[in-house]
Protein backbone atom coordinates (compact mmCIF):
# COMPACT_ATOMS: atom_id res chain seq x y z
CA UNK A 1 150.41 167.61 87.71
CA UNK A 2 147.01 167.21 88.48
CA UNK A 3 145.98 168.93 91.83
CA UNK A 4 144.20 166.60 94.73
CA UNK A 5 141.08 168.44 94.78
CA UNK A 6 140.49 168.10 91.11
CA UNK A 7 140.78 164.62 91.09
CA UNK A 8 138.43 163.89 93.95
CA UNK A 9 135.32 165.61 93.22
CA UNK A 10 133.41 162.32 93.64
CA UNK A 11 134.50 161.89 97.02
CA UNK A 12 132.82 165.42 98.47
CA UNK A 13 129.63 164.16 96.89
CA UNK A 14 129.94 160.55 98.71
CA UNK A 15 131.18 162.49 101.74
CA UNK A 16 127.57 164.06 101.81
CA UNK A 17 125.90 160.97 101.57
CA UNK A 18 127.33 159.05 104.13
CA UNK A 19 126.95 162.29 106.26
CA UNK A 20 123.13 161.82 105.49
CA UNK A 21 123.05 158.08 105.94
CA UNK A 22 124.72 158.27 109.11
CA UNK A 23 122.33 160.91 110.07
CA UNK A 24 119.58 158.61 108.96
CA UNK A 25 116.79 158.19 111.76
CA UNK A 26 115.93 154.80 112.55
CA UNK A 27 112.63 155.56 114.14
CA UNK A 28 109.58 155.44 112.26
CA UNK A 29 108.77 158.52 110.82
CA UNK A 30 105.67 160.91 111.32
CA UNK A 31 104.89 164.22 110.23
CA UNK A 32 102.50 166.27 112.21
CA UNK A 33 101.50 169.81 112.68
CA UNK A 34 101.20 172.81 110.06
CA UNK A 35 104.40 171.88 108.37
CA UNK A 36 103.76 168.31 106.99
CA UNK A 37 103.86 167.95 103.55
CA UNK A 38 100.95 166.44 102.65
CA UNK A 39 97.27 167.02 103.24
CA UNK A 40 94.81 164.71 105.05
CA UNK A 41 95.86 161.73 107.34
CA UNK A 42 98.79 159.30 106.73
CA UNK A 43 100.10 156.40 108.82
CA UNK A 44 103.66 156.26 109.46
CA UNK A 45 106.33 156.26 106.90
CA UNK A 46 109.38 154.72 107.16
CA UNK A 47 112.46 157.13 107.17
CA UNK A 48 115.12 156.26 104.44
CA UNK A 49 118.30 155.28 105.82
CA UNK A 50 120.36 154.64 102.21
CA UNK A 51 120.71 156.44 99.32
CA UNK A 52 121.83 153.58 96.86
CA UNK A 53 124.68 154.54 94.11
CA UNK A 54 126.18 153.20 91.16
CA UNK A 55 129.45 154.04 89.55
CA UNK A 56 131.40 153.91 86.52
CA UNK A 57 134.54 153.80 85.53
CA UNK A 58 137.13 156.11 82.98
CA UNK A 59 136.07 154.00 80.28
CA UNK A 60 132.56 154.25 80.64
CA UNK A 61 132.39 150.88 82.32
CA UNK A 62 129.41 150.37 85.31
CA UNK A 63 131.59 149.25 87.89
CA UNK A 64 130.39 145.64 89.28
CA UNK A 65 131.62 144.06 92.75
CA UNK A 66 131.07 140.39 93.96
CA UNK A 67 129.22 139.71 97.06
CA UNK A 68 127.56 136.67 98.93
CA UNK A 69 124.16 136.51 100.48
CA UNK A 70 122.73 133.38 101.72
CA UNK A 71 125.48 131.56 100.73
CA UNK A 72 125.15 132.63 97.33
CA UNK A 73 127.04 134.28 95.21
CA UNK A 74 126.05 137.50 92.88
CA UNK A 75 127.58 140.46 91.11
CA UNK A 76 125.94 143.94 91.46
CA UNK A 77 126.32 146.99 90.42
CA UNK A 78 124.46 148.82 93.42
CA UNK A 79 126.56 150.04 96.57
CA UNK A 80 125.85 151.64 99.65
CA UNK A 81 128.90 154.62 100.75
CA UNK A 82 130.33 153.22 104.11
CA UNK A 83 132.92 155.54 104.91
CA UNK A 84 134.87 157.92 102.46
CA UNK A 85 138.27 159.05 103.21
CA UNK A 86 140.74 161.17 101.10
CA UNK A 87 139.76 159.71 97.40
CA UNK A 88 139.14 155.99 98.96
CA UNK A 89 135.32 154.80 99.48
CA UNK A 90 134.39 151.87 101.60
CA UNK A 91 131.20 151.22 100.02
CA UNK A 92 128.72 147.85 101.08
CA UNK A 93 127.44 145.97 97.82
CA UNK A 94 123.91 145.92 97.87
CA UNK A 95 121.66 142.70 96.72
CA UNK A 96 118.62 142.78 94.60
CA UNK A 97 115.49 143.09 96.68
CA UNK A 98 112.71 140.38 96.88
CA UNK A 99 109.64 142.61 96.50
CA UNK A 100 109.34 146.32 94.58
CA UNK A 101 108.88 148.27 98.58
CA UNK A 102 112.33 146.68 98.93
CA UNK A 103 114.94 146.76 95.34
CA UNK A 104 117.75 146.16 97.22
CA UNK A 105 119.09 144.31 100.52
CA UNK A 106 122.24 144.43 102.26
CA UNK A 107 125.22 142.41 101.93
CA UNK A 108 127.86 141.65 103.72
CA UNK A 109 130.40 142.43 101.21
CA UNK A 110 132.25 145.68 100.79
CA UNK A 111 134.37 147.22 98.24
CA UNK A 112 136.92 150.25 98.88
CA UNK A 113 136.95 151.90 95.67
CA UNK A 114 139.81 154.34 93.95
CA UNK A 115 137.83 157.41 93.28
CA UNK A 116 140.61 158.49 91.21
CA UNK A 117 139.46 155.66 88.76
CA UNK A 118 135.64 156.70 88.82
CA UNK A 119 134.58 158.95 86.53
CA UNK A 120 130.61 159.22 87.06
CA UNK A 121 128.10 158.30 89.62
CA UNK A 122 124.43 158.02 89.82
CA UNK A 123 122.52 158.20 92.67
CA UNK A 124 119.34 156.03 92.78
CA UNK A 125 115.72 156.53 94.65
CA UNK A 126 116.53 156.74 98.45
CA UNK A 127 115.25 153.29 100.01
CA UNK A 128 115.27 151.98 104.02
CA UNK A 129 117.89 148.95 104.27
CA UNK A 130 116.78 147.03 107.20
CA UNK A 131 119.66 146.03 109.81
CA UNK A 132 121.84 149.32 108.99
């Protein structure tokens, strides 16, 4: 018998990145003083608000969802943790992007996933989703 917390390692993982999405400022960003990371003058940077994830399956499968966007229809790969509970994810599928400073844009499609069928995710660059 295979014990609960064994089974849903993936889900403490998601659990931290919705925690940090949710935490997500939506102000623009601006680091001042002695402990900004970088030297010289910078205008503002956008804060990240998404930390884009892909998943596969137990046979090694990358696990693909539908979703519409402009009254079109696509299949991605790309998701967006919504809300985790136990070892379900609600997770929104996200759309290719139309330029590089934006790879992917919200849908309004979501997914709730079986972690217990997941083996593996990957976590992609952090991006800023507009209207999250």
């Amino acid at each position: 018998m295979s014990n609960e917390k064994d089974t849903c390692c993936l889900a403490k993982i998601l659990k931290v990145i919705d925690i940090l999405q949710k935490n997500a400022s939506d102000d623009i960003c601006v680091e001042e003083g002695c402990s900004k990371s970088y030297l010289g003058e910078r205008t503002n940077t956008l804060c990240y608000n998404t930390r884009p994830i892909t998943l596969y399956t137990k046979n090694n499968s990358l696990f693909t969802s539908t979703y519409e966007l402009n009254n079109t229809m696509g299949t991605s790969s790309v998701f967006r943790v919504e809300n985790v509970d136990g070892c379900c994810a609600t997770l929104r599928v996200l759309a290719p992007g139309t330029t590089e400073e934006n790879p992917y844009q919200k849908t309004s499609s979501f997914v709730t996933v079986n972690l217990k069928c997941i083996c593996a995710l990957q976590c992609l660059d952090d991006i800023r989703l507009e209207g999250i």
